[in-house]
Protein backbone atom coordinates (compact mmCIF):
# COMPACT_ATOMS: atom_id res chain seq x y z
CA UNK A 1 0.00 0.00 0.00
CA UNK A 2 1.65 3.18 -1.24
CA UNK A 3 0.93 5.76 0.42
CA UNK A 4 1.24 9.77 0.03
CA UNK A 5 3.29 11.65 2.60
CA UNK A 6 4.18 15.00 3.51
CA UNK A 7 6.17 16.98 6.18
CA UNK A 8 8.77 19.70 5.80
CA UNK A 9 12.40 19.64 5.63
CA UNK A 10 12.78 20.87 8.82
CA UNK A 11 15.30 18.96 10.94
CA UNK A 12 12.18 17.94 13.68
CA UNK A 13 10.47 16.63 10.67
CA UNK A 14 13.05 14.93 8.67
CA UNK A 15 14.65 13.49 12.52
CA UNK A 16 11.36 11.96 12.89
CA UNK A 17 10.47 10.39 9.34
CA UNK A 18 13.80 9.35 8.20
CA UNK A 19 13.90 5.69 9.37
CA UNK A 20 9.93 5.57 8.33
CA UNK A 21 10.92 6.34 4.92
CA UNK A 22 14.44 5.54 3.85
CA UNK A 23 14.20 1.54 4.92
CA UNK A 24 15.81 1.71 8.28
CA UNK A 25 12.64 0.49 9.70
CA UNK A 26 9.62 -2.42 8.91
CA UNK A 27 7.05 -0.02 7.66
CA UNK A 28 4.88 -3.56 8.47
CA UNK A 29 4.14 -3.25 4.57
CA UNK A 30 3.36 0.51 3.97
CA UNK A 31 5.38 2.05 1.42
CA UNK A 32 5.34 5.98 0.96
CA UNK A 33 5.88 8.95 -1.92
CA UNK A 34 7.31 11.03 0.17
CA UNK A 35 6.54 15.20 -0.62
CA UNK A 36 8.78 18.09 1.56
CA UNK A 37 7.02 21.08 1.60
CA UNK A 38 6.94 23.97 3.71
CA UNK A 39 3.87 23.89 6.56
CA UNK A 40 1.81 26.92 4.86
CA UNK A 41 1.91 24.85 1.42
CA UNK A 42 0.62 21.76 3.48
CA UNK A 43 -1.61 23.29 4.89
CA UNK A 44 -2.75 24.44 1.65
CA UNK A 45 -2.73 21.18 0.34
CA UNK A 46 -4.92 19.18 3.63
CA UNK A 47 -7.45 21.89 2.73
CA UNK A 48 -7.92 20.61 -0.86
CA UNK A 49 -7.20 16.77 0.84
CA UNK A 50 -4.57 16.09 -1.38
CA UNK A 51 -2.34 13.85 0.17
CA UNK A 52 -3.01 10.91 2.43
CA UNK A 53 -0.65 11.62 5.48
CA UNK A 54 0.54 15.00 6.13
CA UNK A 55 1.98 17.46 8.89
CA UNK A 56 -0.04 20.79 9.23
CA UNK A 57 -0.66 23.16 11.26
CA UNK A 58 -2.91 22.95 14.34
CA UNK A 59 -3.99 26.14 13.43
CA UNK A 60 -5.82 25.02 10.05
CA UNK A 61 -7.45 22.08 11.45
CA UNK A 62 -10.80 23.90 11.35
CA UNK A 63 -10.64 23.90 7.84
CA UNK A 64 -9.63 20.10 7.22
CA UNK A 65 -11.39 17.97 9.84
CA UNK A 66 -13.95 16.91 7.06
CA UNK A 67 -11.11 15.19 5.44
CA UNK A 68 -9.00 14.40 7.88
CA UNK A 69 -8.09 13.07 11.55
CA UNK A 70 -5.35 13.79 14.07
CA UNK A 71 -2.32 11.41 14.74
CA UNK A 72 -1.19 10.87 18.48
CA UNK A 73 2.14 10.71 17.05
CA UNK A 74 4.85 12.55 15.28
CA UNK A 75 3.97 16.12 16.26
CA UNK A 76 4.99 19.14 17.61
CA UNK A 77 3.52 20.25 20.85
CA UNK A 78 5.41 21.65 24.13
CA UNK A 79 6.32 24.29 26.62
CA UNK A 80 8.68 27.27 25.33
CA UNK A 81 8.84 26.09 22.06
CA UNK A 82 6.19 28.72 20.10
CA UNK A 83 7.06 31.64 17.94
CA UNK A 84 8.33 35.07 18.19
CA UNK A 85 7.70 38.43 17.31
CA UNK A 86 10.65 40.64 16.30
CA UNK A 87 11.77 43.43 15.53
CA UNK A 88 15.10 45.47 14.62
CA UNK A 89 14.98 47.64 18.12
CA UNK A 90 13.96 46.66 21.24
CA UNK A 91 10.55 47.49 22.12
CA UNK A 92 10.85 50.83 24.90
CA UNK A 93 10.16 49.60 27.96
CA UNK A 94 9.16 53.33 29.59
CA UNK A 95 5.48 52.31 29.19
CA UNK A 96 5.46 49.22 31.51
CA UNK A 97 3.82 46.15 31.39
CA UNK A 98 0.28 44.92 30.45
CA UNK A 99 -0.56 41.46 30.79
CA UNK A 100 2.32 39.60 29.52
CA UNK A 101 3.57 41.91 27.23
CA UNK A 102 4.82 45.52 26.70
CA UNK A 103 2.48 47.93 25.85
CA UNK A 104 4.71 49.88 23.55
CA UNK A 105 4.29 46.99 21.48
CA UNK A 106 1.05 47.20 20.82
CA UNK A 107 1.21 51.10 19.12
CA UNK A 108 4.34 49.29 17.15
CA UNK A 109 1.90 46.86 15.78
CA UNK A 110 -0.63 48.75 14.91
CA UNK A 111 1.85 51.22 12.73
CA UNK A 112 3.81 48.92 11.03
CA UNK A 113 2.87 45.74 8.67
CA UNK A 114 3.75 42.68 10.56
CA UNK A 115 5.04 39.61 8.37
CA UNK A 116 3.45 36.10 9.55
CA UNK A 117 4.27 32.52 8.58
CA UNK A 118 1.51 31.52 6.92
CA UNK A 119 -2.47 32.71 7.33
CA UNK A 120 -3.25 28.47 8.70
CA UNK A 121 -0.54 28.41 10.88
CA UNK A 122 -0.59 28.32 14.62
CA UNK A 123 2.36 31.29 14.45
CA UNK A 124 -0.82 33.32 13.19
CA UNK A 125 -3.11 32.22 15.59
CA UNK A 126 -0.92 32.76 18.33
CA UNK A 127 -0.01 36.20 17.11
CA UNK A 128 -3.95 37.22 16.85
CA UNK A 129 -4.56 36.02 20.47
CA UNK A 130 -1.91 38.45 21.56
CA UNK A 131 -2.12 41.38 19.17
CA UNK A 132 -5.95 41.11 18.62
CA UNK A 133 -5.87 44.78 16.90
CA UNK A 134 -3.48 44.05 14.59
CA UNK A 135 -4.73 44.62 10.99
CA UNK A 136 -1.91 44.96 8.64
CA UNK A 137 -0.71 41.76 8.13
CA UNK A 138 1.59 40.19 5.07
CA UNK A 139 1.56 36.11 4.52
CA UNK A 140 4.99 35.01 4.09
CA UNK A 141 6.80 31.89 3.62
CA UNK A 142 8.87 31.12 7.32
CA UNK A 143 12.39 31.66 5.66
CA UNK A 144 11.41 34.99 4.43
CA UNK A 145 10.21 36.89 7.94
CA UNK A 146 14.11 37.87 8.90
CA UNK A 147 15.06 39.44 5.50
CA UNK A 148 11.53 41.39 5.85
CA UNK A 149 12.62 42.07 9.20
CA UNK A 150 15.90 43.09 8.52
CA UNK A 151 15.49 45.76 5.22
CA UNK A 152 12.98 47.75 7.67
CA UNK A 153 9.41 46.53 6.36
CA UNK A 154 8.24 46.19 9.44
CA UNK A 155 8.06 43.23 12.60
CA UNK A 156 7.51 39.62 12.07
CA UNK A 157 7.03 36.24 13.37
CA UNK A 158 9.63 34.26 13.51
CA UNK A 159 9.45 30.22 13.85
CA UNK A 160 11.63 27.34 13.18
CA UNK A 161 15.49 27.81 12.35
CA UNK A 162 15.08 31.45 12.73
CA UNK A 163 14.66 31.14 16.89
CA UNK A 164 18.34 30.24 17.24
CA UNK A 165 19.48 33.10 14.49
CA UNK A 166 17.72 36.34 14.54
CA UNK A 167 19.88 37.71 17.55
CA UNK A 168 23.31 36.96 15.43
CA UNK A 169 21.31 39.49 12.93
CA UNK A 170 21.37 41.99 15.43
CA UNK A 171 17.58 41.84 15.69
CA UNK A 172 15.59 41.97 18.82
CA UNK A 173 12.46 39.78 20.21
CA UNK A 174 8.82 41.87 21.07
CA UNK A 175 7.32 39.11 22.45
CA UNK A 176 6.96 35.53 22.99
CA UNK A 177 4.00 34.50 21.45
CA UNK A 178 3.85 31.14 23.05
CA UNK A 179 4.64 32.39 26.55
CA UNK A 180 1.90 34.43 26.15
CA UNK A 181 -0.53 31.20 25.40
CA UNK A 182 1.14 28.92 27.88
CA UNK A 183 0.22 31.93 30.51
CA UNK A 184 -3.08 31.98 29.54
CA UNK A 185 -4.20 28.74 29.15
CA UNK A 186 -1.48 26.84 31.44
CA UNK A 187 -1.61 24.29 28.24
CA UNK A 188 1.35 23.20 26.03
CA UNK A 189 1.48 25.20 22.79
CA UNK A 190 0.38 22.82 19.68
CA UNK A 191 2.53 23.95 16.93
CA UNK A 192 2.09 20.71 13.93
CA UNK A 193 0.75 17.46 13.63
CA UNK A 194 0.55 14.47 11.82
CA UNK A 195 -3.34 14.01 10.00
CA UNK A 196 -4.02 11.23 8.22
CA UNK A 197 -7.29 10.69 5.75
CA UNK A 198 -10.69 9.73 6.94
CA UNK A 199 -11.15 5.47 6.62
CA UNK A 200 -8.02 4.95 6.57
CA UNK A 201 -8.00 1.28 7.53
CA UNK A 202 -7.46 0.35 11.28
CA UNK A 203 -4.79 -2.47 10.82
CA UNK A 204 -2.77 0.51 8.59
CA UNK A 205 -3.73 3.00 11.42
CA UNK A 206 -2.22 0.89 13.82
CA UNK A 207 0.96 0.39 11.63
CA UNK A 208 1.54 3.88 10.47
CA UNK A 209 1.93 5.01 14.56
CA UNK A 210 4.00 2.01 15.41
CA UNK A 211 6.44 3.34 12.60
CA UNK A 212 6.80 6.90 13.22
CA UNK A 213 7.15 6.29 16.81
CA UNK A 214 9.67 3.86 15.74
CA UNK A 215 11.04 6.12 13.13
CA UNK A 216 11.63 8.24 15.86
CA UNK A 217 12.97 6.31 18.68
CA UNK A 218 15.63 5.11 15.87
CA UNK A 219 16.63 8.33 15.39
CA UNK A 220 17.09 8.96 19.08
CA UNK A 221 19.16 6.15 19.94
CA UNK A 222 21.65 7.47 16.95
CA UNK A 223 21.52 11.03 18.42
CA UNK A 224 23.61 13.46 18.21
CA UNK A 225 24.90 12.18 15.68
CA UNK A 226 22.55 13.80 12.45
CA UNK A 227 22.11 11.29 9.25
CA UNK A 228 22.31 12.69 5.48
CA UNK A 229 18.71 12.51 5.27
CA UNK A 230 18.92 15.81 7.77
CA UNK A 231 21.38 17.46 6.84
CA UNK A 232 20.80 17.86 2.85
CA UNK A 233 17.12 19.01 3.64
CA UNK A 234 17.94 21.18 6.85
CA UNK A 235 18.21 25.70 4.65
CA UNK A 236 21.69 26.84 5.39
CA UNK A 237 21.77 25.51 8.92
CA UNK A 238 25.34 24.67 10.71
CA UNK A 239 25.16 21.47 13.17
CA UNK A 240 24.66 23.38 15.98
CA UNK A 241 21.63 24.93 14.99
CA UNK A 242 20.15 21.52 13.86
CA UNK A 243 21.15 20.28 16.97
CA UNK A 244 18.66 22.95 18.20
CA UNK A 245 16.06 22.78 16.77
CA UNK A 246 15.64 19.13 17.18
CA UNK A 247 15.83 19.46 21.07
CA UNK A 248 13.60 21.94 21.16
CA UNK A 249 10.65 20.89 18.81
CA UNK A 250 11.20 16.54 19.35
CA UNK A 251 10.09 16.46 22.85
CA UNK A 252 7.69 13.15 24.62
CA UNK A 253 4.99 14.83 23.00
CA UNK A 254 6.55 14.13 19.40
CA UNK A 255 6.21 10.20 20.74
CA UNK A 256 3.09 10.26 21.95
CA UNK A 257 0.85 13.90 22.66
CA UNK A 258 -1.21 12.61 25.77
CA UNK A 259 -3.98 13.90 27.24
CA UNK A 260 -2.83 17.31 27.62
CA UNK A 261 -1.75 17.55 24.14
CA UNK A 262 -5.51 16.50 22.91
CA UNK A 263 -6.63 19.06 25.69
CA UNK A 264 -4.29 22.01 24.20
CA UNK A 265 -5.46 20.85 20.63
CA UNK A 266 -8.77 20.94 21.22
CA UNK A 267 -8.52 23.90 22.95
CA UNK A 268 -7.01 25.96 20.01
CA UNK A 269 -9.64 24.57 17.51
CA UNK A 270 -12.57 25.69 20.10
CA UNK A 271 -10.88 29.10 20.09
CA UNK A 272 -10.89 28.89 15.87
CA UNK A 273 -13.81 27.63 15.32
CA UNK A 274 -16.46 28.60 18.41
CA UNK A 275 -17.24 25.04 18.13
CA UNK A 276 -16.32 22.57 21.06
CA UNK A 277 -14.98 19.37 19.24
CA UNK A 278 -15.49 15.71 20.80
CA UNK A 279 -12.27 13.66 20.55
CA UNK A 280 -13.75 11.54 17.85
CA UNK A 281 -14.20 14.43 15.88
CA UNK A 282 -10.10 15.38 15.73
CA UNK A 283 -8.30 12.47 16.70
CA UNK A 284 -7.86 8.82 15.58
């Protein structure tokens, strides 16, 4: 059974599904085309239900549940792993503090265009739970908010790679967005997961968690050491950084998300929708 499959080249992603889908593993008879995309085109993608198995963001699910169901493995869920908003200044601090974030900020946003990853993604729903007033907004690809950032356009919201570089750039965090939910809520911040069609067969089910969650226990008995698989697909990133970035984003939750992974999940699409979703409805 072949089946589609898409995730980005992100070193969480590619740490995860290497084993799954370059033969290190028993798949237990699945067999995958395998498509690397970044998270704003798969989300893109779920909402059309293109491919069979994909990682998207939490924050389209909304939009996809028709088609699709949630995975209890292979995502990315945690504590003081969600996005930031920067800038090339520090935010003045004369004006103190409101709630968990500067107030100067706020007349910032409000005068500048603010570059997000995506209009699906959880960095955007994050960023309108904070910065409700926020208007002027421009959709970009992840890889593109620093270079905004950096020629003077305006703020942005940084995610991935970009969390371990932006200060090397000289530029300057606003706000953490995901502080700002974890405050809130007292929930882990759901970033991606893994959705996988509607009927897809239980037996398959079964198989497809048992290999990513032994996809990724492969991959963490090799660790630190990074396998070519990673590093061709990980943009202009030195070891260190991958190193990063996979302890930050492949956490317990990536294994298995629990119950308070559903809770945060459900949560989020509650807050999207105004709809309170049953397990059953979201989750395999």
């Amino acid at each position: 059974m072949k089946l589609t499959l898409g995730f980005s080249p992100c070193p969480n992603d590619t740490f995860i599904f290497d084993a799954l889908v370059n033969g290190k593993i028993d798949t237990g008879g699945l067999e995958f085309e395998v498509i690397l995309e970044d998270v704003q085109t798969l989300n893109d993608w779920a909402k059309q239900g293109r491919l069979d198995i994909s990682k998207v963001s939490y924050g389209v699910l909304p939009h996809i549940l028709k088609d699709y169901r949630v995975l209890k493995t292979g995502g990315a869920l945690g504590k003081g792993v969600g996005p930031l908003l920067i800038g090339t200044s520090p935010p003045s601090p004369l004006q103190g503090e409101r709630g968990a974030h500067n107030v100067s900020i706020d007349s910032l946003i409000e005068q500048h265009a603010i570059a997000i990853p995506g209009e699906n993604t959880t960095a955007h729903f994050l960023f309108s739970q904070a910065f409700p007033n926020a208007k002027n907004k421009v959709f970009l690809r992840f890889d593109e908010i620093e270079d905004w950032v950096l020629s003077g356009k305006g703020p942005g919201v940084i995610i991935h790679e970009n969390r371990f570089t932006y200060q090397q750039k000289g530029l300057h965090k606003w706000a953490d967005l995901g502080q700002i939910w974890e405050q809130n809520t007292g929930l882990p911040i759901p970033l991606g997961g893994i959705v996988v069609r509607k009927g897809f067969p239980p037996d398959k089910m079964k198989a497809l968690t048992l290999g990513i969650q032994q996809s990724l226990a492969y991959a963490q008995k090799q660790y630190p050491e990074l396998s070519d698989y990673i590093r061709c697909h990980a943009q202009e990133m030195d070891m260190q950084v991958m190193r990063q970035h996979i302890d930050l984003y492949v956490n317990d939750f990536s294994h298995d998300m629990q119950e308070n992974g559903k809770k945060a999940i459900l949560h989020m699409a509650a807050v999207l929708s105004g709809k309170n979703y049953q397990e059953g409805e979201v989750f395999t």
